[in-house]
C-alpha atoms as a PDB file:
ATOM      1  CA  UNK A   1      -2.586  -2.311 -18.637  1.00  0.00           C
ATOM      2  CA  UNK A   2       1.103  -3.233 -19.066  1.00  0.00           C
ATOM      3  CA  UNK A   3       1.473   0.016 -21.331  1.00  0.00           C
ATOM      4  CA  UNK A   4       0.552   1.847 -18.661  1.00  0.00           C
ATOM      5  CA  UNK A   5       2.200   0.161 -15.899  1.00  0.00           C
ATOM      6  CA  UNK A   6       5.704   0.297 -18.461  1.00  0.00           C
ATOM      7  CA  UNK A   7       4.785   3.714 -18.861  1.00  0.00           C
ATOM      8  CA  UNK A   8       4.646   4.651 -14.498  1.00  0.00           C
ATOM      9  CA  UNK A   9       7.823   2.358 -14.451  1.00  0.00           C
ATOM     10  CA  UNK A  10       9.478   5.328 -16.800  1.00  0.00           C
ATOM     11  CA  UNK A  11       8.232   8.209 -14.936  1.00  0.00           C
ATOM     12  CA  UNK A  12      11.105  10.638 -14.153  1.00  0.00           C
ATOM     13  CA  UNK A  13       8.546  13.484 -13.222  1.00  0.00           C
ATOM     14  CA  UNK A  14      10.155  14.188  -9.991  1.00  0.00           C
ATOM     15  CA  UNK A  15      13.513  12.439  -9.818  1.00  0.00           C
ATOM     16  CA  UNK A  16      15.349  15.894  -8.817  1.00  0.00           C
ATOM     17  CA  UNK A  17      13.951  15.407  -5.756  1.00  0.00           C
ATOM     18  CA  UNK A  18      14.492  11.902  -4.973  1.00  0.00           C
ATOM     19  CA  UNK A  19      17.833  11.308  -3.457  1.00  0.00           C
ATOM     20  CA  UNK A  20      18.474   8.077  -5.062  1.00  0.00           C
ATOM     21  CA  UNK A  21      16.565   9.021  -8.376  1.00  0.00           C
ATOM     22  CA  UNK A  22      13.724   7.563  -9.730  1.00  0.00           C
ATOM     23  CA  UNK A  23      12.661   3.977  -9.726  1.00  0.00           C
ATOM     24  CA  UNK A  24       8.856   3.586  -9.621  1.00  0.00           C
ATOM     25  CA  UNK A  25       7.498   0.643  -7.789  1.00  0.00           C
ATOM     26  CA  UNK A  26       4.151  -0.596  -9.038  1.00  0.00           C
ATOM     27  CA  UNK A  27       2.703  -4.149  -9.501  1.00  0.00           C
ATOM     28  CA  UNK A  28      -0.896  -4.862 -11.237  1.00  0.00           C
ATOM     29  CA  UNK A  29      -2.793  -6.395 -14.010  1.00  0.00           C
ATOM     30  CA  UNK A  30      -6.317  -6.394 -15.312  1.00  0.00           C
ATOM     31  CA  UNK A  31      -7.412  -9.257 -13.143  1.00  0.00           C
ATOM     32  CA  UNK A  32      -5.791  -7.889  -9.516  1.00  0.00           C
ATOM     33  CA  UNK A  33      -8.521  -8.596  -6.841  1.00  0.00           C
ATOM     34  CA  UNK A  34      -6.937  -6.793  -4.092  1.00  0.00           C
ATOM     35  CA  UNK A  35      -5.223  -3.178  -4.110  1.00  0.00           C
ATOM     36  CA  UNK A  36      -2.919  -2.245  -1.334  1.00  0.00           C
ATOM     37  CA  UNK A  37      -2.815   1.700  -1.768  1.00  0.00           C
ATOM     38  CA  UNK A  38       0.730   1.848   0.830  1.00  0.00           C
ATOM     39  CA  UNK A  39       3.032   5.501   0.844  1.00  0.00           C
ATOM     40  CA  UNK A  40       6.273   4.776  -0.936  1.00  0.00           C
ATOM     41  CA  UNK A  41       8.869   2.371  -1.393  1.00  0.00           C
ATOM     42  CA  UNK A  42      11.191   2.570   1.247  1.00  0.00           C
ATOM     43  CA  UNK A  43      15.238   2.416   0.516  1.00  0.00           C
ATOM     44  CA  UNK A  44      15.818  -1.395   0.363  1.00  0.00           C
ATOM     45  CA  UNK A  45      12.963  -1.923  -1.652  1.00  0.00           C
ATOM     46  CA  UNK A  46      14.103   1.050  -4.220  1.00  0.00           C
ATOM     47  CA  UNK A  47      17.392  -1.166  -4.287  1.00  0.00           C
ATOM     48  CA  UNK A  48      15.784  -3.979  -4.917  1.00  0.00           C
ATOM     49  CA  UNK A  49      12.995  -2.990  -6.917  1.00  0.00           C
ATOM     50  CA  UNK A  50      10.806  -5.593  -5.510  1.00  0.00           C
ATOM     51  CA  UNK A  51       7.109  -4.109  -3.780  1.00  0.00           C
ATOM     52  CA  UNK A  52       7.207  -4.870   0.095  1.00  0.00           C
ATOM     53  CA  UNK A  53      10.634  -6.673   0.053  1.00  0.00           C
ATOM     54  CA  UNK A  54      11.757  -5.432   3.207  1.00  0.00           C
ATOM     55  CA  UNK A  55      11.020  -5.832   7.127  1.00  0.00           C
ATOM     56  CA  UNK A  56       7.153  -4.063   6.632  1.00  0.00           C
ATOM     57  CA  UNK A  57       6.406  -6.315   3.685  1.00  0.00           C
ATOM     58  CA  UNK A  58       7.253  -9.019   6.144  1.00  0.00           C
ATOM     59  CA  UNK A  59       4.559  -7.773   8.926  1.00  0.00           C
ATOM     60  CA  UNK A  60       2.220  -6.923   6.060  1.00  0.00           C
ATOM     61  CA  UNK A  61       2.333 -10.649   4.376  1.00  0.00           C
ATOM     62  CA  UNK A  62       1.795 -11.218   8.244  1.00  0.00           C
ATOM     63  CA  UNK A  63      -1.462  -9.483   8.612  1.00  0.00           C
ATOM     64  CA  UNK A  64      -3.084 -10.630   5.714  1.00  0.00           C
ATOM     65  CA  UNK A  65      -1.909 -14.055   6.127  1.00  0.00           C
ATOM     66  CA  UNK A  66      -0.488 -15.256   3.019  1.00  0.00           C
ATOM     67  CA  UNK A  67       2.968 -16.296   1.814  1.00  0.00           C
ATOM     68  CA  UNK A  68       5.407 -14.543  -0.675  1.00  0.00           C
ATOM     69  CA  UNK A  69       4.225 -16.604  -4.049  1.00  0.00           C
ATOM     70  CA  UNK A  70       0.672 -15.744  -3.264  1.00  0.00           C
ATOM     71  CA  UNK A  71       1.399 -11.780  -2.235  1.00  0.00           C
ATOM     72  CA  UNK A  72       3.229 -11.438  -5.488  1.00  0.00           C
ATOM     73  CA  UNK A  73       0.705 -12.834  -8.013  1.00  0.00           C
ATOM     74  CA  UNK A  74      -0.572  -9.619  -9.378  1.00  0.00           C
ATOM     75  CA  UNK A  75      -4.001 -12.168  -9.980  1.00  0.00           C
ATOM     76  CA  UNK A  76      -4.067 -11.601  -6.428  1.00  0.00           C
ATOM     77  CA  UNK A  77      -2.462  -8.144  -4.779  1.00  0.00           C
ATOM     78  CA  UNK A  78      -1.924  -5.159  -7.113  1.00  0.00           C
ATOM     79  CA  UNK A  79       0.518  -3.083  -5.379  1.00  0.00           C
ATOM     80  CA  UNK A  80      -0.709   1.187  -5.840  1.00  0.00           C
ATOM     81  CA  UNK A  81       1.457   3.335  -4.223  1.00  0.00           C
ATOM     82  CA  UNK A  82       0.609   6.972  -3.618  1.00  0.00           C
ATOM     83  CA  UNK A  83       4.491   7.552  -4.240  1.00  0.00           C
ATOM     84  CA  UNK A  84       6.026   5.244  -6.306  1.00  0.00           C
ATOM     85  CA  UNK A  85       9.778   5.899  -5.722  1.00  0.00           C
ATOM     86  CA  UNK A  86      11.606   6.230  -2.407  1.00  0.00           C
ATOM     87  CA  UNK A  87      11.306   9.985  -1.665  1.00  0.00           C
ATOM     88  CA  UNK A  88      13.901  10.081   1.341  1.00  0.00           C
ATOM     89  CA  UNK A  89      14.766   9.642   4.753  1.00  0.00           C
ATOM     90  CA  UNK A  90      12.811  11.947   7.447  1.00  0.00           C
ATOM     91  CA  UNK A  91      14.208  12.095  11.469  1.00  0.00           C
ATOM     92  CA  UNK A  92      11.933   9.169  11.858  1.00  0.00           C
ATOM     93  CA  UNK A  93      11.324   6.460   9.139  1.00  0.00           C
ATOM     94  CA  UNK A  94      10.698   8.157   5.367  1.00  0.00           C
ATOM     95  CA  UNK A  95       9.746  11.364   4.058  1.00  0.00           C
ATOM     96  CA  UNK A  96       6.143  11.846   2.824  1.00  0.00           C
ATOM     97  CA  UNK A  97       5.095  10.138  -0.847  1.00  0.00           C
ATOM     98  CA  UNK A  98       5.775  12.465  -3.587  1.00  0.00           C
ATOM     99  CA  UNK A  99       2.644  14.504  -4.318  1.00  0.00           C
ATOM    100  CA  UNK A 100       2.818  14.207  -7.968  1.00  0.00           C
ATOM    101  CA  UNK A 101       2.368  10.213  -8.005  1.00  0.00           C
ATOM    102  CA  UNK A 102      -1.109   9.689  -6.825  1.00  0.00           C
ATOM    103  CA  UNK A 103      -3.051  12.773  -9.025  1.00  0.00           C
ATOM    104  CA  UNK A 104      -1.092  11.718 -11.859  1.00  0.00           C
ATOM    105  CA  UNK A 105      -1.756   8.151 -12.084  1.00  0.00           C
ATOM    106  CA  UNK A 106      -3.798   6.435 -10.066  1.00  0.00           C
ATOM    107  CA  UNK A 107      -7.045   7.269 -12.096  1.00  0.00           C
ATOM    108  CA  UNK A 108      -5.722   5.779 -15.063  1.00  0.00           C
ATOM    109  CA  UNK A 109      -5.003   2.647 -13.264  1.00  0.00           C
ATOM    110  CA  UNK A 110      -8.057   2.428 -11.570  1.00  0.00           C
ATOM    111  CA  UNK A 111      -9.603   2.627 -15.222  1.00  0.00           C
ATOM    112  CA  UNK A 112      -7.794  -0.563 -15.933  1.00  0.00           C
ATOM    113  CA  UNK A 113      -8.471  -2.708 -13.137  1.00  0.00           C
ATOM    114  CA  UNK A 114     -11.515  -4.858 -13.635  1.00  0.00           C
ATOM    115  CA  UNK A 115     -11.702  -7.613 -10.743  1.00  0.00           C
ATOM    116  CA  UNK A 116     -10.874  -5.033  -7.780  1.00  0.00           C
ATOM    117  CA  UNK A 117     -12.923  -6.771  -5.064  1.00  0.00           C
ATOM    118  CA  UNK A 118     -10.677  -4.837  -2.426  1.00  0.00           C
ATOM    119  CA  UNK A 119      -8.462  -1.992  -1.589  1.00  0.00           C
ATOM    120  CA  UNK A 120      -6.625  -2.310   1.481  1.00  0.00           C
ATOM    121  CA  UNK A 121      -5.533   1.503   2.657  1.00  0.00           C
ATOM    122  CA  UNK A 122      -2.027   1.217   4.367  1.00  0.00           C
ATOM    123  CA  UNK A 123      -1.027   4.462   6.411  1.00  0.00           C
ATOM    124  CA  UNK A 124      -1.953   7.620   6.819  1.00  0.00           C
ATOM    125  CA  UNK A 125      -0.989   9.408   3.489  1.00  0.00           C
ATOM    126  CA  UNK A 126      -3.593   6.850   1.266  1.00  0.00           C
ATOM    127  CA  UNK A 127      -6.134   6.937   4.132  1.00  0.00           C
ATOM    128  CA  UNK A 128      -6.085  10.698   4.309  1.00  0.00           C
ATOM    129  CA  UNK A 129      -6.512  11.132   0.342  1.00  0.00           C
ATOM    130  CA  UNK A 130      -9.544   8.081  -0.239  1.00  0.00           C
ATOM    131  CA  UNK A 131     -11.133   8.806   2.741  1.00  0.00           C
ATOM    132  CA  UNK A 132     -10.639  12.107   4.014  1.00  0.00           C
ATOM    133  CA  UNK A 133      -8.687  13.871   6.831  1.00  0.00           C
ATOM    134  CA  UNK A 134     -11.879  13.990   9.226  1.00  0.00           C
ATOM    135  CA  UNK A 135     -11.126  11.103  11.566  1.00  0.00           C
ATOM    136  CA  UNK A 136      -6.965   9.999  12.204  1.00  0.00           C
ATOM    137  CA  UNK A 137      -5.693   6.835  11.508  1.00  0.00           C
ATOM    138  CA  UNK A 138      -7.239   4.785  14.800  1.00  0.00           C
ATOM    139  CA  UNK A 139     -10.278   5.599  14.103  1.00  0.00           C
ATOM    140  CA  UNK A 140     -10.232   4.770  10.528  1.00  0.00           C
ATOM    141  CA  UNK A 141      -8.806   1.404  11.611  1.00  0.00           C
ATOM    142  CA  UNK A 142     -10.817   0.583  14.583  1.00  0.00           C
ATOM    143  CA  UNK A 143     -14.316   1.695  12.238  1.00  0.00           C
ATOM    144  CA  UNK A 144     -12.826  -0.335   8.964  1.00  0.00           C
ATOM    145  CA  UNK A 145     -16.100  -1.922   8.749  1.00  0.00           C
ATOM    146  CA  UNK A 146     -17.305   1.653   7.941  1.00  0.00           C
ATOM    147  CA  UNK A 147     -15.534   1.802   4.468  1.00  0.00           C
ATOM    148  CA  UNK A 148     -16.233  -1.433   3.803  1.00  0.00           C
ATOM    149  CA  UNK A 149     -17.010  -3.483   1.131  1.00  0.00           C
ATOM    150  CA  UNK A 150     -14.956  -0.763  -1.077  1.00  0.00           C
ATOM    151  CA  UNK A 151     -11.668  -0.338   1.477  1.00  0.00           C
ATOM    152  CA  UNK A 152     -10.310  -2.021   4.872  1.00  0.00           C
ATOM    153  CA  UNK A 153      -8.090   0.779   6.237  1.00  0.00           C
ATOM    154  CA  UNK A 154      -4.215  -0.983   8.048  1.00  0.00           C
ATOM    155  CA  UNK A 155      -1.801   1.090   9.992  1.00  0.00           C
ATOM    156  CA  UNK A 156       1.309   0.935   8.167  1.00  0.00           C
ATOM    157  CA  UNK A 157       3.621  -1.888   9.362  1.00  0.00           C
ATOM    158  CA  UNK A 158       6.884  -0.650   9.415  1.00  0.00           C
ATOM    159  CA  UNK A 159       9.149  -1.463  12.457  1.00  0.00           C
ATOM    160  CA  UNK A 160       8.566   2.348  13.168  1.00  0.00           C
ATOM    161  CA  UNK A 161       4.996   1.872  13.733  1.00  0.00           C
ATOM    162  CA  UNK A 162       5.891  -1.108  16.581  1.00  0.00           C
ATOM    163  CA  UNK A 163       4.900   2.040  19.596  1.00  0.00           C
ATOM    164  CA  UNK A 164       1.670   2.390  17.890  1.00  0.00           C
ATOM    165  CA  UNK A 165       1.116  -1.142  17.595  1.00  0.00           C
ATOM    166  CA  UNK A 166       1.867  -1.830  21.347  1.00  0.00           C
ATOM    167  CA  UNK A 167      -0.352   0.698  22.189  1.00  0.00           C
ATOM    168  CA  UNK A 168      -3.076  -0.721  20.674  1.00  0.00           C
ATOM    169  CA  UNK A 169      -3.417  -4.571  20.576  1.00  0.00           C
ATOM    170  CA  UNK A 170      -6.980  -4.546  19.676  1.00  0.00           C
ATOM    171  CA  UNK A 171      -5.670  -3.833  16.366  1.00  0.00           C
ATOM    172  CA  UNK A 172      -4.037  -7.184  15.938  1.00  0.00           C
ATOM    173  CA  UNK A 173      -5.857  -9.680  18.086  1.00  0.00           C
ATOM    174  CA  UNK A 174      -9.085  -7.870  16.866  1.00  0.00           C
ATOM    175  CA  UNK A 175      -9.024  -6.521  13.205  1.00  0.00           C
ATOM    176  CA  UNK A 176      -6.375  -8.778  11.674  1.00  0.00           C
ATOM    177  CA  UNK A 177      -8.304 -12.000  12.039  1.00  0.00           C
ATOM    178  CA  UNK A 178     -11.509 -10.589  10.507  1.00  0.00           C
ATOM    179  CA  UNK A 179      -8.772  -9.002   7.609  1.00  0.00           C
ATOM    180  CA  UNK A 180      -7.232 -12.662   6.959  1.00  0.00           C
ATOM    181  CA  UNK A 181     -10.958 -14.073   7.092  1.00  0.00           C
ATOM    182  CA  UNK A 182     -11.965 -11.765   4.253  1.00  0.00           C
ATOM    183  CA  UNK A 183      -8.581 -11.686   2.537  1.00  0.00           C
ATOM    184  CA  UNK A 184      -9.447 -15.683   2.048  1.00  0.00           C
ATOM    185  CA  UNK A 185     -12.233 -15.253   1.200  1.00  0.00           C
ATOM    186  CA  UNK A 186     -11.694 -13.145  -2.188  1.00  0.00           C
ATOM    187  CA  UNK A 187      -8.732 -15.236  -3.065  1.00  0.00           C
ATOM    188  CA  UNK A 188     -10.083 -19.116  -2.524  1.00  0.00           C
END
């Protein structure tokens, strides 16, 4: 496992398209209980090259309810995402993951992974590739209990999201207790 995960932190597949060249983001080991499959690093976490270091790391440690030492213990949270460097800015928030990330590796870390008791699906780019493009990202939300035991499907938490999270306040006075229930759960 930390071949490969050395390996993914070399990848320079795509970096002429990444506007502040490649830095791949990853975090795992053999024992990793919970995945979060997210998009990309965003720009201050490329800069920092710490996974969910920044303002939607924050709102995600938030959901799940657990602080940084125990989000960061790859015993705990492996960190998968379907880009793994920061692929741009778009007119609002980032541009998509990279395409080549997620075909290219994520197999070959799933074959590693041998305690996975959960993958948390964060956005729309990882929910649309595990589970399909048939229902949008509400719906796979609201129904988590449908994927479950294997996934629990989050809206991503960036500040950007904030309209979509006013909009719906089921979603966090609803689904996030039951997440934090089960997130305990696997981890005590």
């Amino acid at each position: 496992m930390e071949d490969l995960i050395r390996e993914i932190r070399q990848c320079k597949l795509c970096k002429e398209h990444l506007p502040l060249g490649a830095n791949p983001i990853i975090e795992a080991n053999r024992n990793s209980k919970i995945v979060l499959i997210s998009q990309a690093p965003g720009r201050v976490v490329h800069e920092s090259g710490i996974a969910w270091k920044d303002q939607s790391g924050k709102k995600l440690r938030e959901w799940l309810g657990v602080n940084d030492d125990t989000f960061y213990n790859t015993d705990n949270f492996a960190i998968l995402p379907m880009g793994f460097c920061y692929p741009g800015k778009a007119k609002t928030g980032d541009l998509p993951p990279r395409k080549e990330c997620a075909p290219l590796w994520h197999e070959s870390v799933w074959d590693q992974l041998e305690n996975v008791r959960l993958k948390i699906i964060i956005g729309s780019y990882s929910a649309n590739y595990y589970l399909g493009k048939k229902e949008n990202l509400t719906q796979k939300v609201k129904n988590f209990e449908k994927f479950l035991p294997e996934f629990w499907t989050l809206p991503h938490p960036s500040p950007v999201n904030r309209f979509w999270r006013m909009k719906n306040p089921w979603f966090e006075n609803e689904i996030v207790p039951k997440l934090q229930e089960k997130i305990q759960k696997i981890l005590s």
